[in-house]
PDB file of N, CA and C in Angstrom:
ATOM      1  N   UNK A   1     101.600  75.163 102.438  1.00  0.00           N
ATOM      2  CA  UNK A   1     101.260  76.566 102.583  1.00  0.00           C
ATOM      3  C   UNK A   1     102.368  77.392 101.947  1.00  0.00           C
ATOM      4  N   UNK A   2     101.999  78.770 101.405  1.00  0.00           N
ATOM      5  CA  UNK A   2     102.739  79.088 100.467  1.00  0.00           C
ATOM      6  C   UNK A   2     103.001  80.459 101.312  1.00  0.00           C
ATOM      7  N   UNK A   3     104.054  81.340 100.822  1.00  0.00           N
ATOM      8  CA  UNK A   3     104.030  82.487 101.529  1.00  0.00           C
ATOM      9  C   UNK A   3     103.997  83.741 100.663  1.00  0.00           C
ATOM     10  N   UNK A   4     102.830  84.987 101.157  1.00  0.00           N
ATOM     11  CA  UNK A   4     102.569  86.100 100.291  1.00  0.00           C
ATOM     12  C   UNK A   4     103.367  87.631 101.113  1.00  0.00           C
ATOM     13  N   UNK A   5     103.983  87.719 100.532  1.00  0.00           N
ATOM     14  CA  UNK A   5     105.040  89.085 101.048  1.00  0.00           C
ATOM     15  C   UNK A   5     103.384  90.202 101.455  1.00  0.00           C
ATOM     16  N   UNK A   6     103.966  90.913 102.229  1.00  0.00           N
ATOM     17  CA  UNK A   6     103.280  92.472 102.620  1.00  0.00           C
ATOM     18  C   UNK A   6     104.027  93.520 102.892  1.00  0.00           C
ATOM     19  N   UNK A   7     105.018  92.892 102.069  1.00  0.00           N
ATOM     20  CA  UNK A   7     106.064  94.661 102.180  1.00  0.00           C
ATOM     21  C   UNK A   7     105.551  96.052 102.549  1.00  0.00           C
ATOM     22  N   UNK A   8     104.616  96.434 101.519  1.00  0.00           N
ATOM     23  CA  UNK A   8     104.131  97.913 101.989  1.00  0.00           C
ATOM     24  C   UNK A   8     103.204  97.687 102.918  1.00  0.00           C
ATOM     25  N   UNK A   9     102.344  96.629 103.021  1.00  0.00           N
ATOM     26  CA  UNK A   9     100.889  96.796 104.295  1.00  0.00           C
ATOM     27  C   UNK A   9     101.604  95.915 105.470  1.00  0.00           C
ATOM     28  N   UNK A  10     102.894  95.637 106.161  1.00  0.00           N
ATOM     29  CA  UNK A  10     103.280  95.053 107.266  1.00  0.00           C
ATOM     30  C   UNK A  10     102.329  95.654 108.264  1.00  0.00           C
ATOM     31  N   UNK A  11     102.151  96.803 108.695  1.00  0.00           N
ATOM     32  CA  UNK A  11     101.494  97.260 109.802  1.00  0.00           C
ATOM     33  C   UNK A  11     100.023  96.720 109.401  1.00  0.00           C
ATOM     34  N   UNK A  12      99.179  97.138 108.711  1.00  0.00           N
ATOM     35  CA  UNK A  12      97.759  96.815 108.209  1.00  0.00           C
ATOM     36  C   UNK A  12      97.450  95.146 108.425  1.00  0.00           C
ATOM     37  N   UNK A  13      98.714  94.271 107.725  1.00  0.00           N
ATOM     38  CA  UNK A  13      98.207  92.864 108.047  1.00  0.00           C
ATOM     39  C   UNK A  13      98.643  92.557 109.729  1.00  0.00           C
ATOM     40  N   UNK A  14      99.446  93.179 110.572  1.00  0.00           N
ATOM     41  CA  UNK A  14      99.615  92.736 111.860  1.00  0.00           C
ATOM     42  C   UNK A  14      98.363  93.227 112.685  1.00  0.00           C
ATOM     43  N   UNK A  15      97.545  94.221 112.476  1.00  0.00           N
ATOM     44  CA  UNK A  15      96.771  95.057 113.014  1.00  0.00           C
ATOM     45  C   UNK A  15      95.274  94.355 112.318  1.00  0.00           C
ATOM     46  N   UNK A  16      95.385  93.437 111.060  1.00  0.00           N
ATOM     47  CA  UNK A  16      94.306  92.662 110.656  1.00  0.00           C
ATOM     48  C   UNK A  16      93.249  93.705 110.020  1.00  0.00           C
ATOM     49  N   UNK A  17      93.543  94.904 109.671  1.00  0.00           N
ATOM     50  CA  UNK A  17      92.781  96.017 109.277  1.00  0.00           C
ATOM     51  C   UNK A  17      92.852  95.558 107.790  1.00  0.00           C
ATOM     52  N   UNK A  18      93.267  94.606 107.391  1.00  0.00           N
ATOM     53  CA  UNK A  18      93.606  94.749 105.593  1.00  0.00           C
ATOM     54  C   UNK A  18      93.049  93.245 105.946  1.00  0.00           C
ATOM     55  N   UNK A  19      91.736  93.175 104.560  1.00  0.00           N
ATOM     56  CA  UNK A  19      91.855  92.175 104.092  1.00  0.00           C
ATOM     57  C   UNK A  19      90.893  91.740 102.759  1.00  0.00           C
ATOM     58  N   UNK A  20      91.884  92.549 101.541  1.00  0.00           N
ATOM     59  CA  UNK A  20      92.144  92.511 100.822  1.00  0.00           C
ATOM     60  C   UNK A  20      93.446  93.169 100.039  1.00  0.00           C
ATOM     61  N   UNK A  21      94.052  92.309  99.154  1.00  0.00           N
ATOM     62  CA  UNK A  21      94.821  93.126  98.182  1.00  0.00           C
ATOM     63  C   UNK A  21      95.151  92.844  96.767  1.00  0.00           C
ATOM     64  N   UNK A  22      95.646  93.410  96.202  1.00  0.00           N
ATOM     65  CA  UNK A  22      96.164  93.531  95.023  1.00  0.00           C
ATOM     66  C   UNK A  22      97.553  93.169  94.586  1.00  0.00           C
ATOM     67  N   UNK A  23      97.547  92.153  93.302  1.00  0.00           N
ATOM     68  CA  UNK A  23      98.714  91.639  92.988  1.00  0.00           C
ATOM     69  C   UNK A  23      98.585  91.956  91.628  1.00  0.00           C
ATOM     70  N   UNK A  24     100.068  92.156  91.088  1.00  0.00           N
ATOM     71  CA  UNK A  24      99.788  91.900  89.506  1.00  0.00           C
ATOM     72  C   UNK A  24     100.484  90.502  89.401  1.00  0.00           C
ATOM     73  N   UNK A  25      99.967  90.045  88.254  1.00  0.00           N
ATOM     74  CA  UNK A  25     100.331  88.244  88.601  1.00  0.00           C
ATOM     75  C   UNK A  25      99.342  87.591  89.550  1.00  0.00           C
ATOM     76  N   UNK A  26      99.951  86.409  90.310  1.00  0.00           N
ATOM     77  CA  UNK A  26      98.748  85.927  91.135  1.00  0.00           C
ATOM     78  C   UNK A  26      98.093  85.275  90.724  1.00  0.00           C
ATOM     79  N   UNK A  27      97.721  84.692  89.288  1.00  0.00           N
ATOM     80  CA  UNK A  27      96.649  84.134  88.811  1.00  0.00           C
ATOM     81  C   UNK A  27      96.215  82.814  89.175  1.00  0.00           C
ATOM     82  N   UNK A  28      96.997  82.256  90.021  1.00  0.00           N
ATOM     83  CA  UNK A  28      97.012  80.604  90.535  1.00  0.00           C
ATOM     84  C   UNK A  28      96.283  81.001  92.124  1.00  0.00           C
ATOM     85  N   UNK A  29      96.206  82.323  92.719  1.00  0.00           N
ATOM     86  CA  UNK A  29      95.156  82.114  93.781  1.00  0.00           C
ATOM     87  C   UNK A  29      93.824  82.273  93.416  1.00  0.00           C
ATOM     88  N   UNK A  30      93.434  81.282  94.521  1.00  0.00           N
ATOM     89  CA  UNK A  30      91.856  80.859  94.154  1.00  0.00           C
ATOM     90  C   UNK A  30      91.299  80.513  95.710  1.00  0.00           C
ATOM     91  N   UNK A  31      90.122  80.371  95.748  1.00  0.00           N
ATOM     92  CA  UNK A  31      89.318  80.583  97.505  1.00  0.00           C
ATOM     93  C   UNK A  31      89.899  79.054  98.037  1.00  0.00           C
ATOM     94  N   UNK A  32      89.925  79.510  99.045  1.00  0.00           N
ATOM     95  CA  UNK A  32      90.548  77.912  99.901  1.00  0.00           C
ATOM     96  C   UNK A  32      92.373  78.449 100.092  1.00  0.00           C
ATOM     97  N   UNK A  33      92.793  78.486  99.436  1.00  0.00           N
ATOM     98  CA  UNK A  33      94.117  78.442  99.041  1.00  0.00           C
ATOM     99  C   UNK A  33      94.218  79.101 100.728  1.00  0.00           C
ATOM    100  N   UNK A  34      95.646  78.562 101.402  1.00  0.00           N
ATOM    101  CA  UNK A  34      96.267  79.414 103.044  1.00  0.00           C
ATOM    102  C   UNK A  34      97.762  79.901 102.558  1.00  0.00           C
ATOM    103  N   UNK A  35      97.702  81.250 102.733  1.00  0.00           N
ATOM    104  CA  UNK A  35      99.182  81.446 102.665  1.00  0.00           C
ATOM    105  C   UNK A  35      99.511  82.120 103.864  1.00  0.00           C
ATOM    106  N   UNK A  36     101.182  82.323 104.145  1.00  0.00           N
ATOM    107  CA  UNK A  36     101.797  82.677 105.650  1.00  0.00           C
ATOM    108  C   UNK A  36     101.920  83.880 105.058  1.00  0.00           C
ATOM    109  N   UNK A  37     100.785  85.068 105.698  1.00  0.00           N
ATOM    110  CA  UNK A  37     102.011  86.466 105.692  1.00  0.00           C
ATOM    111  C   UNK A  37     103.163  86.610 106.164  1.00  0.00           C
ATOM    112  N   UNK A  38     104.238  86.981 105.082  1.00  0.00           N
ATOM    113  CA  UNK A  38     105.938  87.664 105.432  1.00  0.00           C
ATOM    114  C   UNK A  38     106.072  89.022 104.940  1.00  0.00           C
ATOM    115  N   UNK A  39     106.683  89.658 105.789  1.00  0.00           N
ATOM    116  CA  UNK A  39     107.603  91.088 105.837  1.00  0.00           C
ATOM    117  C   UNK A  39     107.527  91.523 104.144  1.00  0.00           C
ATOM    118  N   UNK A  40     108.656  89.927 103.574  1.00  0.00           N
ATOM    119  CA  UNK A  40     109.306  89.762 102.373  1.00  0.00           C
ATOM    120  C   UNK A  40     109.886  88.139 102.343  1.00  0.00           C
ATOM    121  N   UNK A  41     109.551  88.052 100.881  1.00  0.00           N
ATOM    122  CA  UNK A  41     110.030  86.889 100.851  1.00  0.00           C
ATOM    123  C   UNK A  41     110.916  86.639  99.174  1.00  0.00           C
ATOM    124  N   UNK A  42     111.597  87.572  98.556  1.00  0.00           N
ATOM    125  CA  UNK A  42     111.700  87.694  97.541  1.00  0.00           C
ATOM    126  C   UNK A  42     113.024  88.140  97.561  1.00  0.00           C
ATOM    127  N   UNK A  43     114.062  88.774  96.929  1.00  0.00           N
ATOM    128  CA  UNK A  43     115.370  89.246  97.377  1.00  0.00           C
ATOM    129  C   UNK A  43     115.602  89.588  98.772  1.00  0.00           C
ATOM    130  N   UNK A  44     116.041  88.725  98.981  1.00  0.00           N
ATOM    131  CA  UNK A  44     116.537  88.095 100.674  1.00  0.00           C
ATOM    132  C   UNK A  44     117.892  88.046 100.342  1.00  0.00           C
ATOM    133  N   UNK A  45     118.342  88.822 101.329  1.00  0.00           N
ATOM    134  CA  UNK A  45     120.717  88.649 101.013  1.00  0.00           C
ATOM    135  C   UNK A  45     120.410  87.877 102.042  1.00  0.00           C
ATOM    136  N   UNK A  46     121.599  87.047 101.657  1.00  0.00           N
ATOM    137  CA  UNK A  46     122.478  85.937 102.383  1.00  0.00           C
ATOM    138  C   UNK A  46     122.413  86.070 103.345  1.00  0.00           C
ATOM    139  N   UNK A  47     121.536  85.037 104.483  1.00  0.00           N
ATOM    140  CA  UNK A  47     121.797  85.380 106.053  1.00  0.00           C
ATOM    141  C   UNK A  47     120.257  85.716 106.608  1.00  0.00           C
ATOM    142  N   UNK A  48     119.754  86.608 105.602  1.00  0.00           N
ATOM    143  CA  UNK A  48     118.294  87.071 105.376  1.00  0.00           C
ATOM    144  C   UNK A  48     117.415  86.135 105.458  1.00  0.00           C
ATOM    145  N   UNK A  49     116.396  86.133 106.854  1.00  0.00           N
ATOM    146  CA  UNK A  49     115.165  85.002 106.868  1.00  0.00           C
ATOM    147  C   UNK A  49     113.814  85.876 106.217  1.00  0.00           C
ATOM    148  N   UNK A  50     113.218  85.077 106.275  1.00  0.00           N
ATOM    149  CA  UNK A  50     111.110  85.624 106.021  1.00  0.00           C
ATOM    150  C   UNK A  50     111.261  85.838 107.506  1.00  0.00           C
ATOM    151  N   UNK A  51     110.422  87.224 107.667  1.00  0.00           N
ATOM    152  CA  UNK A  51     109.858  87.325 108.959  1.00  0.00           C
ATOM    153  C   UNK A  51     108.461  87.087 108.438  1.00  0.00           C
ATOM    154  N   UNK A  52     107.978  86.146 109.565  1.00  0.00           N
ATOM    155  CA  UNK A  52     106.164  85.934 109.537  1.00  0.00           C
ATOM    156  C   UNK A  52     105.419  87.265 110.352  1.00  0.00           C
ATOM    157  N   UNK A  53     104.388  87.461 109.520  1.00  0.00           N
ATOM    158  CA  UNK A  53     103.652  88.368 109.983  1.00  0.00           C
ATOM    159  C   UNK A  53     102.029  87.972 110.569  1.00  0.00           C
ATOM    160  N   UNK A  54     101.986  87.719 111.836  1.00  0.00           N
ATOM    161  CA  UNK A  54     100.758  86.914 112.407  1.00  0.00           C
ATOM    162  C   UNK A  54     100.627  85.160 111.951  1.00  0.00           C
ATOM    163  N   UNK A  55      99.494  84.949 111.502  1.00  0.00           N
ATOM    164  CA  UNK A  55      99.256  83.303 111.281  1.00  0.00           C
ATOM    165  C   UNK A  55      98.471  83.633 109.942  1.00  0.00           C
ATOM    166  N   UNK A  56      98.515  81.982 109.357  1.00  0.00           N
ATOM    167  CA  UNK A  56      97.930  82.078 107.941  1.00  0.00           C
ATOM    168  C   UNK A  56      96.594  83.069 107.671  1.00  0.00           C
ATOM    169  N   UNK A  57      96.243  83.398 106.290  1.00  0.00           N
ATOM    170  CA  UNK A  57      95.356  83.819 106.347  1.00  0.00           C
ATOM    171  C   UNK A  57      94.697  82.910 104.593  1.00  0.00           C
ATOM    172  N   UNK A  58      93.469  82.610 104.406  1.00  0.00           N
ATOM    173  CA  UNK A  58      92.622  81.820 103.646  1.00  0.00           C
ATOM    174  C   UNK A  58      92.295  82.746 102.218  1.00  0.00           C
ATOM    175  N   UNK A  59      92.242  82.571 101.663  1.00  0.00           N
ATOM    176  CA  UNK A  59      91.808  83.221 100.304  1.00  0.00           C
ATOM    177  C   UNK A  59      90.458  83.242  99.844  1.00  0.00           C
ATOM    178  N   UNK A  60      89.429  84.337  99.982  1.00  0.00           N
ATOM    179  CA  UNK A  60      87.817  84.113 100.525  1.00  0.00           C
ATOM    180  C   UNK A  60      87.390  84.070  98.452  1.00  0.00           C
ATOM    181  N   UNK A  61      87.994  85.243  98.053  1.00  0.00           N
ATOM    182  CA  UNK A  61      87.840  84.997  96.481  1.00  0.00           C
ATOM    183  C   UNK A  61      89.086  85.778  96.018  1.00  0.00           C
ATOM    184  N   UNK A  62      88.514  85.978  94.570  1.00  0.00           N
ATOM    185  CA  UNK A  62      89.349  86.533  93.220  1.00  0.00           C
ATOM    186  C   UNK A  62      89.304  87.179  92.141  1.00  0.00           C
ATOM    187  N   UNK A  63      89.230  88.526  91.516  1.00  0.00           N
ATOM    188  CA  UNK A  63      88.728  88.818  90.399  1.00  0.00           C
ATOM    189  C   UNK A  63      89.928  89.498  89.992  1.00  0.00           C
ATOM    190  N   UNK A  64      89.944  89.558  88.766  1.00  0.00           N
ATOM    191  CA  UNK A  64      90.803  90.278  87.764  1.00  0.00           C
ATOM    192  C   UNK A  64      89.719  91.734  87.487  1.00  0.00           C
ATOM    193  N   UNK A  65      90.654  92.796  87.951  1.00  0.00           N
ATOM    194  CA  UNK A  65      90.004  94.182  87.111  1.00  0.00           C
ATOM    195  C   UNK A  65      91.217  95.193  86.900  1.00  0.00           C
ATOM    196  N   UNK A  66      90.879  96.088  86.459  1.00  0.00           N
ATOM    197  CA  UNK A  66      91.885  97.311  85.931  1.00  0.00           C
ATOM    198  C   UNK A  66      92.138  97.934  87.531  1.00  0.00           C
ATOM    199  N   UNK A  67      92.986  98.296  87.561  1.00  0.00           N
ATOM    200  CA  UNK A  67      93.564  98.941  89.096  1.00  0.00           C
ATOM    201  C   UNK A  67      92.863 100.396  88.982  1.00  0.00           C
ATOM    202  N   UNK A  68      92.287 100.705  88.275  1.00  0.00           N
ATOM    203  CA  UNK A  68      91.994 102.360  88.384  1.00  0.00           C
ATOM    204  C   UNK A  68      90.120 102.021  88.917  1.00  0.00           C
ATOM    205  N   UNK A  69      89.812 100.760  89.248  1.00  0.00           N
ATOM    206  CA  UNK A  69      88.570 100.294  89.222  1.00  0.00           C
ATOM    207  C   UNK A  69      88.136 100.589  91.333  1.00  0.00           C
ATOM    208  N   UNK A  70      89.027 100.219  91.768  1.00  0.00           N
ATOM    209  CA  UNK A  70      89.342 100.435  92.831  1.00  0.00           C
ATOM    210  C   UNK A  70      88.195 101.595  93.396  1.00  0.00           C
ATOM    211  N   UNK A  71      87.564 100.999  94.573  1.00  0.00           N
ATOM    212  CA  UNK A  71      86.728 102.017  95.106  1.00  0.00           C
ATOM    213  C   UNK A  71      87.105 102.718  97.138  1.00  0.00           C
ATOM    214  N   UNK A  72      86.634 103.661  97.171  1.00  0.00           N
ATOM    215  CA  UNK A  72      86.760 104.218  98.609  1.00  0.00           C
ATOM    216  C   UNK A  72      86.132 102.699  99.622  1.00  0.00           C
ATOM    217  N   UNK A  73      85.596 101.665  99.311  1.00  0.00           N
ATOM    218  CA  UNK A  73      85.071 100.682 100.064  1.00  0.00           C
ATOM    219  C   UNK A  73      86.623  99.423 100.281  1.00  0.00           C
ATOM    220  N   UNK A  74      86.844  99.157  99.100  1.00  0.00           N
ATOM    221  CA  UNK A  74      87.806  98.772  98.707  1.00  0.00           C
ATOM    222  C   UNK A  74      89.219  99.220  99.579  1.00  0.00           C
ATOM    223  N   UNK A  75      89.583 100.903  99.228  1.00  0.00           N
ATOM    224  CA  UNK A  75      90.439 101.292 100.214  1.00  0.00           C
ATOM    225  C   UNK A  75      90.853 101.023 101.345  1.00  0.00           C
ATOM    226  N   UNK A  76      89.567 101.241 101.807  1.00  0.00           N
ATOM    227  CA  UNK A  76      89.445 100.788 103.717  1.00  0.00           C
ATOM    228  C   UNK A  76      89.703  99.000 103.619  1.00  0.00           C
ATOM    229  N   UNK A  77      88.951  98.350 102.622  1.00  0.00           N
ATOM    230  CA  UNK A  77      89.754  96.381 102.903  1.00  0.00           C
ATOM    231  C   UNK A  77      90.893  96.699 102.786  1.00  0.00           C
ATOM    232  N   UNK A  78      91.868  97.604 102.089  1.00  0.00           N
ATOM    233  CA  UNK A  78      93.227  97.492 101.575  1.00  0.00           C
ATOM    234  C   UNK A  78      93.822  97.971 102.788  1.00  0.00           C
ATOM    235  N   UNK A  79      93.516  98.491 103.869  1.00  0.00           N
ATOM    236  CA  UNK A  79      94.199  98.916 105.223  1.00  0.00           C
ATOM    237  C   UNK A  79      94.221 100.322 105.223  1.00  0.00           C
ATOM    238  N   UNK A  80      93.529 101.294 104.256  1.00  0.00           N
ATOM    239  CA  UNK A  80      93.669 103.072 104.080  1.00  0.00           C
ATOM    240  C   UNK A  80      92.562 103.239 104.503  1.00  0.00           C
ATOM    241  N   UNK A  81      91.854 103.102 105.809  1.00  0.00           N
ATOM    242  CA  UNK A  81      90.679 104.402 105.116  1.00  0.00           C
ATOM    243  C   UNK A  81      90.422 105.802 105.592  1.00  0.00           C
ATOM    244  N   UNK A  82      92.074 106.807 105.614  1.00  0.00           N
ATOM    245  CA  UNK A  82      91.629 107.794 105.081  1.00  0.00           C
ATOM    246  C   UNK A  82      92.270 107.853 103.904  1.00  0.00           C
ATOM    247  N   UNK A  83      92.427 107.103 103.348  1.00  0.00           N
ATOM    248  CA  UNK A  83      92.785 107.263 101.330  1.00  0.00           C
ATOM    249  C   UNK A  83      91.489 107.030 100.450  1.00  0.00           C
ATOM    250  N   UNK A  84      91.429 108.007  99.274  1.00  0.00           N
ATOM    251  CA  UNK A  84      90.584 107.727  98.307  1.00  0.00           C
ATOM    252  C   UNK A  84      91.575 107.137  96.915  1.00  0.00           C
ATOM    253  N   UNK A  85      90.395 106.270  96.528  1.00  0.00           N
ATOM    254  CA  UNK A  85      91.280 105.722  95.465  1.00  0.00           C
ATOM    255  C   UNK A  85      92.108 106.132  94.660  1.00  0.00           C
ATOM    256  N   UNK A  86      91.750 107.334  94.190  1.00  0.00           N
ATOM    257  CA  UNK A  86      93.410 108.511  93.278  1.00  0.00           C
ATOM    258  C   UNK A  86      94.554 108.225  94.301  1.00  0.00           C
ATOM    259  N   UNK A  87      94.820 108.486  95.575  1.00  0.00           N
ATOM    260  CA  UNK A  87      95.776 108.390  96.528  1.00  0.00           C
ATOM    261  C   UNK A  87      96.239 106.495  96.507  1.00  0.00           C
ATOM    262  N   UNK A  88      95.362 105.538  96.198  1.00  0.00           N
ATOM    263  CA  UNK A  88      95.889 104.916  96.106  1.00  0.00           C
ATOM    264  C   UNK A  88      96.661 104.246  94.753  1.00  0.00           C
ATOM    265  N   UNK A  89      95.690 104.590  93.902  1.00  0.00           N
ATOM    266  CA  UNK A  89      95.999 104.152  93.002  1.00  0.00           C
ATOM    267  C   UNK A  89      97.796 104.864  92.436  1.00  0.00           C
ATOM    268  N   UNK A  90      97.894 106.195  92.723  1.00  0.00           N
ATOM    269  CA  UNK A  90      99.028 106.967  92.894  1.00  0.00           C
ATOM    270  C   UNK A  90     100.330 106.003  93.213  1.00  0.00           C
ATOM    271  N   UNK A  91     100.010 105.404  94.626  1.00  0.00           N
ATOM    272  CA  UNK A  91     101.077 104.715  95.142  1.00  0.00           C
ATOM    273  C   UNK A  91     101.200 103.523  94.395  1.00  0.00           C
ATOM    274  N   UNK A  92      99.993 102.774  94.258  1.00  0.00           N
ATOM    275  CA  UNK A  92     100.683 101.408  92.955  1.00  0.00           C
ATOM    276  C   UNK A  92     101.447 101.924  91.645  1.00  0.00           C
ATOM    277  N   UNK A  93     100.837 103.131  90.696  1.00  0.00           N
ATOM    278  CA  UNK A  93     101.723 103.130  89.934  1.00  0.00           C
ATOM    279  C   UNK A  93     103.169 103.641  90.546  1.00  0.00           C
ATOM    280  N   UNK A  94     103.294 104.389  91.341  1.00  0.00           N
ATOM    281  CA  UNK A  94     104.572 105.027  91.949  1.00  0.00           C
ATOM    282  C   UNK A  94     105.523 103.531  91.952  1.00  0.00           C
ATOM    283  N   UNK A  95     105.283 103.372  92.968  1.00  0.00           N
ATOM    284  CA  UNK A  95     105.891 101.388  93.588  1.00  0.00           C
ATOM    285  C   UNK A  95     106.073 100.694  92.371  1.00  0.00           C
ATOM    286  N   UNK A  96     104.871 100.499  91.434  1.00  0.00           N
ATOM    287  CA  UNK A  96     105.060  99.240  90.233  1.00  0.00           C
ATOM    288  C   UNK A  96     105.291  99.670  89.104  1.00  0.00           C
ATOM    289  N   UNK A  97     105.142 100.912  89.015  1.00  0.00           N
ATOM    290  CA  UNK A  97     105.419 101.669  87.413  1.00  0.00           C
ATOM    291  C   UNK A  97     104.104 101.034  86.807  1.00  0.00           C
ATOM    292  N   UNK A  98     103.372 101.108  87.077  1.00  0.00           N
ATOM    293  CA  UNK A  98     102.334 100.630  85.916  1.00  0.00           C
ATOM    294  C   UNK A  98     101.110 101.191  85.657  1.00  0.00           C
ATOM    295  N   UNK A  99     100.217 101.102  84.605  1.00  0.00           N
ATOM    296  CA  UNK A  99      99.192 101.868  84.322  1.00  0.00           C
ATOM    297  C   UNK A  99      97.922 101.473  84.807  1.00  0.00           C
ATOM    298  N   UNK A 100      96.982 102.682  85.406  1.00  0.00           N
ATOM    299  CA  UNK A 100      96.124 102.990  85.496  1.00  0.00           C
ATOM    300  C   UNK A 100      94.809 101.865  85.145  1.00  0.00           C
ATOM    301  N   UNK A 101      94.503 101.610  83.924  1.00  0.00           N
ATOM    302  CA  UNK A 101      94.066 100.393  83.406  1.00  0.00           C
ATOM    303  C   UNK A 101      94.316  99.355  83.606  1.00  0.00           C
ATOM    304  N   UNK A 102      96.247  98.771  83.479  1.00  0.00           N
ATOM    305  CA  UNK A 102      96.774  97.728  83.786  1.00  0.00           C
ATOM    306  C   UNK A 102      95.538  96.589  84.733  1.00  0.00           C
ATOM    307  N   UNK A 103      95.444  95.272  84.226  1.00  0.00           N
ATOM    308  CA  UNK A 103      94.642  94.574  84.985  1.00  0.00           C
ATOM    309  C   UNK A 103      95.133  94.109  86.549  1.00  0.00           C
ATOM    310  N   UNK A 104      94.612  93.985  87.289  1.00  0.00           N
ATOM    311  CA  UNK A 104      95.154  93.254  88.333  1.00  0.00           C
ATOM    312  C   UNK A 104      94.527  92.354  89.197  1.00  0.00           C
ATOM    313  N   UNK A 105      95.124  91.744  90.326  1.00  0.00           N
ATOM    314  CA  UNK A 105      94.524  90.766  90.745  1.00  0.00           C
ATOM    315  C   UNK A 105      93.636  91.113  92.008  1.00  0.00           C
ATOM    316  N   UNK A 106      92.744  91.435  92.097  1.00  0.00           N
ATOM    317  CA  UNK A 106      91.764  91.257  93.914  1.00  0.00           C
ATOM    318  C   UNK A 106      92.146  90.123  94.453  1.00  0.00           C
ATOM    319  N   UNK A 107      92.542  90.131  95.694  1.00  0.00           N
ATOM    320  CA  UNK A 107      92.645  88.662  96.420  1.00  0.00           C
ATOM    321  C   UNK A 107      91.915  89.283  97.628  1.00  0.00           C
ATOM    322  N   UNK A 108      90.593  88.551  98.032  1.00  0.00           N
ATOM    323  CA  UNK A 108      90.380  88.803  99.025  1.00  0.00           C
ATOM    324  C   UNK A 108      90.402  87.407  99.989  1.00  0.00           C
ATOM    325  N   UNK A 109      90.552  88.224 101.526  1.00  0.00           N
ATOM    326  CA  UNK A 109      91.153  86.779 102.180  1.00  0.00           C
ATOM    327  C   UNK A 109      90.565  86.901 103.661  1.00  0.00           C
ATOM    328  N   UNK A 110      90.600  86.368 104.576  1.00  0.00           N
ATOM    329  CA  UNK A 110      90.236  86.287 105.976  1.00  0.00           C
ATOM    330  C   UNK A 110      91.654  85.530 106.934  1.00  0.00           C
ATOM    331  N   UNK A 111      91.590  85.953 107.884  1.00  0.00           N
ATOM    332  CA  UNK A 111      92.353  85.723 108.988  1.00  0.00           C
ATOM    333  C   UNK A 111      91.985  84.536 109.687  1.00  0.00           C
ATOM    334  N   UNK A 112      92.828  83.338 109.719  1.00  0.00           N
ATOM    335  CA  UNK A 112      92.910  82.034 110.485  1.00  0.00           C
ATOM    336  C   UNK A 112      93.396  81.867 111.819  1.00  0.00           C
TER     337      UNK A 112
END
């Protein structure tokens, strides 16, 4: 089992309101696949553990689309729903610097 950070949605995946998200990269998840939600699992200082966030969760599917594709249905899987997609899409480029078009990954997943 592999582990997928939720830095910005910690509250959304403990509360199980999110389940779906968006990665850029990612291209090796595929349905079946279990990963452990963590806090963070990526620049960790010295001393620094993964905090787990609940129990695994399964990978239901996968599509590649442009991040500006993103719908108000979508929102609410992503853990917002009072955000419309401009509001979200806002915060990915804010966070990742990246464009509008830029492709990205859907991972949608279910709770184990």
């Amino acid at each position: 089992m592999r582990n997928m950070s939720f830095a910005m949605t910690t509250h959304q995946v403990r509360a199980k309101t999110k389940t779906v998200t968006r990665r850029f990269g990612w291209r090796h998840a595929k349905p079946g696949d279990i990963y452990q939600p963590v806090e963070k699992c990526m620049g960790l200082k010295p001393g620094e553990k993964m905090v787990k966030i609940g129990g695994p969760i399964e990978v239901v599917s996968t599509r590649s689309e442009p991040l500006n594709a993103i719908t108000k249905a979508d929102c609410i899987l992503e853990g917002f729903p009072d955000w419309d997609p401009e509001l979200f899409i806002a915060m990915m480029i804010k966070h990742y610097r990246c464009h509008p078009l830029e492709q990205i990954n859907r991972i949608e997943f279910k709770y184990l």
